[in-house]
Structure formats: structure tokens, C-alpha cells
PDB file of N, CA and C in Angstrom:
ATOM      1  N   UNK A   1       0.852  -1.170   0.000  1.00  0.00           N
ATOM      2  CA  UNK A   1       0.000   0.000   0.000  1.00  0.00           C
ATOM      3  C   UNK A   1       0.896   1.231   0.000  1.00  0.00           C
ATOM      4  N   UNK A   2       0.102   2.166  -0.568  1.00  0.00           N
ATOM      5  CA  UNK A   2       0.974   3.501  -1.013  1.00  0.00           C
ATOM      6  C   UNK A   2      -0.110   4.651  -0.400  1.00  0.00           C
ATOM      7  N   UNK A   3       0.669   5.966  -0.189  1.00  0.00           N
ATOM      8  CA  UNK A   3      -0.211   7.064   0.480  1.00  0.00           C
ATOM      9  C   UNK A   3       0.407   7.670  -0.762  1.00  0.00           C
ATOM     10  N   UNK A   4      -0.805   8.490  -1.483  1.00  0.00           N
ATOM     11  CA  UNK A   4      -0.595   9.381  -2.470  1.00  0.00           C
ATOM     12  C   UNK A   4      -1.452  10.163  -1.803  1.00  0.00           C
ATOM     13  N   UNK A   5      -0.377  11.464  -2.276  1.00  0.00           N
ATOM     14  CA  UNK A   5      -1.506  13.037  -1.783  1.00  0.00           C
ATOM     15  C   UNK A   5      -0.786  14.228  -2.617  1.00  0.00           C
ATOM     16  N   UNK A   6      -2.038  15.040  -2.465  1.00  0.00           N
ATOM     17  CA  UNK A   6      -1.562  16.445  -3.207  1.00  0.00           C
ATOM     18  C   UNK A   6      -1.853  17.319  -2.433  1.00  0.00           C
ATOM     19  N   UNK A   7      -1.642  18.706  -2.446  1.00  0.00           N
ATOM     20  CA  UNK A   7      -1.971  19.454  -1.659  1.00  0.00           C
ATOM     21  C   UNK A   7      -3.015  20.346  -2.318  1.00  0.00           C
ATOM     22  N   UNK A   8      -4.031  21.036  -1.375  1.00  0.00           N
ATOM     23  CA  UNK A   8      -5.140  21.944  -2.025  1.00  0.00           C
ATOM     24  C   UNK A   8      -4.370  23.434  -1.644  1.00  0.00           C
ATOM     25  N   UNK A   9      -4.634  24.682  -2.475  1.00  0.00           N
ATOM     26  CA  UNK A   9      -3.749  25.012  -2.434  1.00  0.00           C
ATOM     27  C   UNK A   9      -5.271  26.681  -2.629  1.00  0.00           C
ATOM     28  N   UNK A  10      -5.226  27.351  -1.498  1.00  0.00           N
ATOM     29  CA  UNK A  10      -5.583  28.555  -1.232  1.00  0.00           C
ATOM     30  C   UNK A  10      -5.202  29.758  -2.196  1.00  0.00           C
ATOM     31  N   UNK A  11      -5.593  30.885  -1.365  1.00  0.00           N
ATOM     32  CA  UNK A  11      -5.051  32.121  -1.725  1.00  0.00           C
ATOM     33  C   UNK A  11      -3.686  32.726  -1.483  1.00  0.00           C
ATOM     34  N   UNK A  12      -4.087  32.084   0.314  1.00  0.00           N
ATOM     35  CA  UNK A  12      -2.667  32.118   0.854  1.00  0.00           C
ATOM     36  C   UNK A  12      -1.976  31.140   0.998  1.00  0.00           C
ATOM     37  N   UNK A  13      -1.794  30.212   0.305  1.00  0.00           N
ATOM     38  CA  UNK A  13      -0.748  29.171   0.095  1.00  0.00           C
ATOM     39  C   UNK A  13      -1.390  27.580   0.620  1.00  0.00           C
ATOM     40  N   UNK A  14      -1.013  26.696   1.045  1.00  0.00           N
ATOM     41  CA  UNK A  14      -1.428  25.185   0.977  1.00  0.00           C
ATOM     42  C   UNK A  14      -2.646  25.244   2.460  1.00  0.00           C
ATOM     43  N   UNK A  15      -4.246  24.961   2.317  1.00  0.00           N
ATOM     44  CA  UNK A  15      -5.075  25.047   3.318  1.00  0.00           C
ATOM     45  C   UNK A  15      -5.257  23.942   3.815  1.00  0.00           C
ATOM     46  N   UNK A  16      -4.952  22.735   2.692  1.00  0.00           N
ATOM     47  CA  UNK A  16      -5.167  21.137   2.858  1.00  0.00           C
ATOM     48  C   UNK A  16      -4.688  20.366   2.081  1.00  0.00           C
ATOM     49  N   UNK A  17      -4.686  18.740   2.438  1.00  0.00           N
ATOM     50  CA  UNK A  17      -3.844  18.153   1.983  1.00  0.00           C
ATOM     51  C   UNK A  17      -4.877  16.833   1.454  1.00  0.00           C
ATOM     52  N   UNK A  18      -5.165  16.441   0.444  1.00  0.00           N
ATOM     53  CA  UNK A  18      -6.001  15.198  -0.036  1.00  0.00           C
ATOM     54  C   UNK A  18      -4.704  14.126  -0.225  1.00  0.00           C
ATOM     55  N   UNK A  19      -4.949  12.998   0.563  1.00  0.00           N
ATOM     56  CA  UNK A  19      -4.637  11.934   1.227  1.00  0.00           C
ATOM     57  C   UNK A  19      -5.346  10.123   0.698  1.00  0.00           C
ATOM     58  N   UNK A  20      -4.885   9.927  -0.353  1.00  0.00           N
ATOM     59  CA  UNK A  20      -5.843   8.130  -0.800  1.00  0.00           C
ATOM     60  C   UNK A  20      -4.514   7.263  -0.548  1.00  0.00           C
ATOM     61  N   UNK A  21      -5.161   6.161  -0.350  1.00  0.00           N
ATOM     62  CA  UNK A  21      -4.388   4.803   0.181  1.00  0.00           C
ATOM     63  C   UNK A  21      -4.301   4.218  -1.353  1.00  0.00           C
ATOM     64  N   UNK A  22      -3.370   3.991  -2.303  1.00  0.00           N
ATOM     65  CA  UNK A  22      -3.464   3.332  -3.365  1.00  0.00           C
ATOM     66  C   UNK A  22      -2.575   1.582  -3.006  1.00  0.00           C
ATOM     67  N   UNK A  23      -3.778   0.807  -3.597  1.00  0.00           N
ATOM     68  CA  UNK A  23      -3.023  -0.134  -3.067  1.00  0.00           C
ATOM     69  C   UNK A  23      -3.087  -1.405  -4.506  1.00  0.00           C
ATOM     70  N   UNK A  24      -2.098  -1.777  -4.899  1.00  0.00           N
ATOM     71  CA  UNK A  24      -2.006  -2.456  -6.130  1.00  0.00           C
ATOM     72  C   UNK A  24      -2.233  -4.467  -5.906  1.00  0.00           C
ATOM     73  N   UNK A  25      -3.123  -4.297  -7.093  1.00  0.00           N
ATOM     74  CA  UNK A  25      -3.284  -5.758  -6.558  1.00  0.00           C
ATOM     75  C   UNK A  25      -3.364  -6.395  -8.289  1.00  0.00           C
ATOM     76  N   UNK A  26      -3.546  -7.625  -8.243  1.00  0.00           N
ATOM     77  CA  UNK A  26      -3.084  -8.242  -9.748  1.00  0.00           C
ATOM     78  C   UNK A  26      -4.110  -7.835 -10.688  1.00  0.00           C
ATOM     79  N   UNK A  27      -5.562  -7.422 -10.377  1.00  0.00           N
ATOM     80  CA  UNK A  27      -6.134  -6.789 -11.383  1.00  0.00           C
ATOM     81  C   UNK A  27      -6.688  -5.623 -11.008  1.00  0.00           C
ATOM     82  N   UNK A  28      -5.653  -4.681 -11.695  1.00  0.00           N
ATOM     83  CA  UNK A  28      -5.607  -2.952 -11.452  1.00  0.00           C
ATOM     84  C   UNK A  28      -6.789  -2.828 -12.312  1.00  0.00           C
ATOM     85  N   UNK A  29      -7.693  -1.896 -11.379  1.00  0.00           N
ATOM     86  CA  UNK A  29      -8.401  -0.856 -12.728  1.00  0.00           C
ATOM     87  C   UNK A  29      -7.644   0.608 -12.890  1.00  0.00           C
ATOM     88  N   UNK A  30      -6.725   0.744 -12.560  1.00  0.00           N
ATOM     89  CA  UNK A  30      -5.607   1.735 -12.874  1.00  0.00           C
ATOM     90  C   UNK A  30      -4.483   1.475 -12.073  1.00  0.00           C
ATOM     91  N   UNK A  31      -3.170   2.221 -12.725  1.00  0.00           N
ATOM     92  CA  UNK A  31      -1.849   2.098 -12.052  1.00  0.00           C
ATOM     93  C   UNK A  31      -1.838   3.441 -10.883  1.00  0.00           C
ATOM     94  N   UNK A  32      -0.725   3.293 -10.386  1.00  0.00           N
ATOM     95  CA  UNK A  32      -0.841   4.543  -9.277  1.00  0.00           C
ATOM     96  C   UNK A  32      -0.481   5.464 -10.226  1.00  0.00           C
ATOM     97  N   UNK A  33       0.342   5.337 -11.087  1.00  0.00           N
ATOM     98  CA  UNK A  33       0.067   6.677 -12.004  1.00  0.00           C
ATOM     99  C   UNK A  33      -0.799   7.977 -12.403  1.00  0.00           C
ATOM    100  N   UNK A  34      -2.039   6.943 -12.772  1.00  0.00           N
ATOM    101  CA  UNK A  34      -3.215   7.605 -13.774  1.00  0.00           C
ATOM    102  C   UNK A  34      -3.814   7.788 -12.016  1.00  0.00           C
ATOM    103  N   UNK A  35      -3.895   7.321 -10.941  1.00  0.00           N
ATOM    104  CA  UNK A  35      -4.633   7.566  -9.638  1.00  0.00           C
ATOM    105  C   UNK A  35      -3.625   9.007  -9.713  1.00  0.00           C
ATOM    106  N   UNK A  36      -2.220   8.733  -9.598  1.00  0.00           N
ATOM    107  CA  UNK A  36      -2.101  10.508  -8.643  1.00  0.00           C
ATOM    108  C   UNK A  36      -2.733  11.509  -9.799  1.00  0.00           C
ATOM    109  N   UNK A  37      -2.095  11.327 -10.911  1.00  0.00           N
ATOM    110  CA  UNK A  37      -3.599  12.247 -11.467  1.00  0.00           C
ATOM    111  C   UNK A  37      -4.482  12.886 -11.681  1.00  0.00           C
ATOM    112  N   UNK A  38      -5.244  11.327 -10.927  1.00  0.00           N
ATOM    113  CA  UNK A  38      -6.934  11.687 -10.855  1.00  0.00           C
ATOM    114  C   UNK A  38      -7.209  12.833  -9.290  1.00  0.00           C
ATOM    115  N   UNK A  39      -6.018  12.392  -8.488  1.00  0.00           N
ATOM    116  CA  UNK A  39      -6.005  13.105  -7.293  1.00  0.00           C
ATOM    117  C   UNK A  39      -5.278  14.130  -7.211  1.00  0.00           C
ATOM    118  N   UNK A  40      -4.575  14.655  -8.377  1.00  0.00           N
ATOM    119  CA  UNK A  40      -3.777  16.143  -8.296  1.00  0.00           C
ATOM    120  C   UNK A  40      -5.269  17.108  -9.057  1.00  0.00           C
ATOM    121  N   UNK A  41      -5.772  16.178 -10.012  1.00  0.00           N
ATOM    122  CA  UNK A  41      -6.994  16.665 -10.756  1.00  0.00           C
ATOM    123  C   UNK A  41      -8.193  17.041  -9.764  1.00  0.00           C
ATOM    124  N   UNK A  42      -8.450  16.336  -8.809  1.00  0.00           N
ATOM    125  CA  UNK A  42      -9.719  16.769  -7.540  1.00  0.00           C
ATOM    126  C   UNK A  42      -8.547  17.481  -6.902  1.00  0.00           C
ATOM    127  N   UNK A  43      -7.851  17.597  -6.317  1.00  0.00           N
ATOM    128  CA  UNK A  43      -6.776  18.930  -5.561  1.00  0.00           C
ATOM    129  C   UNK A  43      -7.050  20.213  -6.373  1.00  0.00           C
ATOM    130  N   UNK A  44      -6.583  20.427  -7.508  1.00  0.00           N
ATOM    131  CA  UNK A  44      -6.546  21.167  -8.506  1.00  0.00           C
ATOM    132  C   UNK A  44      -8.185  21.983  -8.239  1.00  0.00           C
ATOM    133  N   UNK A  45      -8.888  21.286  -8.906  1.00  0.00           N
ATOM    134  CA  UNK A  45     -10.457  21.870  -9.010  1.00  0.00           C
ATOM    135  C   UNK A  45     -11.101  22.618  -7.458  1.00  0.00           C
ATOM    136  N   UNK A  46     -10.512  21.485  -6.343  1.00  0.00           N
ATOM    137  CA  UNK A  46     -10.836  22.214  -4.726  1.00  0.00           C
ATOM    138  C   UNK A  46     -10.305  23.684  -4.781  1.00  0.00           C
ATOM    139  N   UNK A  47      -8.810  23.767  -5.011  1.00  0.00           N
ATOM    140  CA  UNK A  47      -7.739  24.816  -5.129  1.00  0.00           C
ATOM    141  C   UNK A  47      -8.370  25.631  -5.572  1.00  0.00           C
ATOM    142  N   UNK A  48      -9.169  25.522  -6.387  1.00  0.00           N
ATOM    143  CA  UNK A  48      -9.395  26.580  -7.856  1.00  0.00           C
ATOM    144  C   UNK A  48     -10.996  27.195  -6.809  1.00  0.00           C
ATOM    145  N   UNK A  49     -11.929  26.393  -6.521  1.00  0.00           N
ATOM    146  CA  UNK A  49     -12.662  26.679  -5.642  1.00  0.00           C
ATOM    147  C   UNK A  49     -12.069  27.729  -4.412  1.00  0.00           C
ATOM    148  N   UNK A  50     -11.153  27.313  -3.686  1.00  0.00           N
ATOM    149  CA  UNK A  50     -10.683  27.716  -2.667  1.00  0.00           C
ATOM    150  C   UNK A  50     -10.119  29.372  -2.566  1.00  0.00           C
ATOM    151  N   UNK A  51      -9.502  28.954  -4.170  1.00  0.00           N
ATOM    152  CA  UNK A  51      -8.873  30.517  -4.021  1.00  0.00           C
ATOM    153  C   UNK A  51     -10.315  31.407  -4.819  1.00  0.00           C
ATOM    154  N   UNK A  52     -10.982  30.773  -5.382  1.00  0.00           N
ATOM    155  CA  UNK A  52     -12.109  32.256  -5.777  1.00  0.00           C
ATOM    156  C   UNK A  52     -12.830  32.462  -4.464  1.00  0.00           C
ATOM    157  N   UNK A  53     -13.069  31.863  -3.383  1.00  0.00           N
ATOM    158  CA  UNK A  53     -13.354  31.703  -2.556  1.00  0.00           C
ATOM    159  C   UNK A  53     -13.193  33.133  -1.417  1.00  0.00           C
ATOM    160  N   UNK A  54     -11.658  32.723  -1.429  1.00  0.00           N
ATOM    161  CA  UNK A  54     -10.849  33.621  -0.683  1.00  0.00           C
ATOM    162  C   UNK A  54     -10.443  34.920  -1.107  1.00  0.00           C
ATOM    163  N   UNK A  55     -10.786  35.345  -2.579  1.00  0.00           N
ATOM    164  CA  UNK A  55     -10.604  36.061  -2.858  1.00  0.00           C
ATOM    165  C   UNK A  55     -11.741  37.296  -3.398  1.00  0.00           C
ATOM    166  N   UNK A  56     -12.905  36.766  -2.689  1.00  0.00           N
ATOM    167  CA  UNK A  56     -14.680  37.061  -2.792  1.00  0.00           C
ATOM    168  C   UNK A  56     -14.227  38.598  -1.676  1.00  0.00           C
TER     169      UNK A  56
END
């Protein structure tokens, strides 16, 4: 098992941290690859939330 994370990322710099357990087994429906990704991709979109947010 693997901890992949990205950070969510404010106005004023990192507010939170998204945190998944990737854990590989003989039939992947993805590699940890295409997962960090998918989880820099939901970081990304929070971030993007976060800072129009903060900047209201």
C-alpha cells in the first residue's frame, strides 16, 4: 500500500492536503500513475474553488 496526496492550495498558500491509500493488486483498474492524477486533478479543481473563494 501507497499514500498518495496532493496538496489543495488557497489564496494564501497550501489550506489542505487530499490523502488516498493506493493499493495495487493483480487486477488494477488503474496504475498509481493515472490515480495521482486523478487526485492532483480533484486537488486542482478544490484549489481553484478555494482561491475564488478567498478572494470574494
Amino acid at each position: 500500500m501507497t499514500d498518495l496526496s496532493a496538496p489543495v492550495m488557497g489564496a494564501d498558500g497550501v489550506i489542505a492536503t487530499l490523502i488516498t491509500p493506493y493499493i495495487e493488486h493483480t487486477t488494477v483498474g488503474c496504475d498509481m500513475a493515472t490515480a495521482l492524477i486523478h487526485l492532483r486533478r480533484a486537488a486542482a479543481a478544490i484549489s481553484a474553488d478555494m482561491g475564488s473563494a478567498s478572494q470574494a
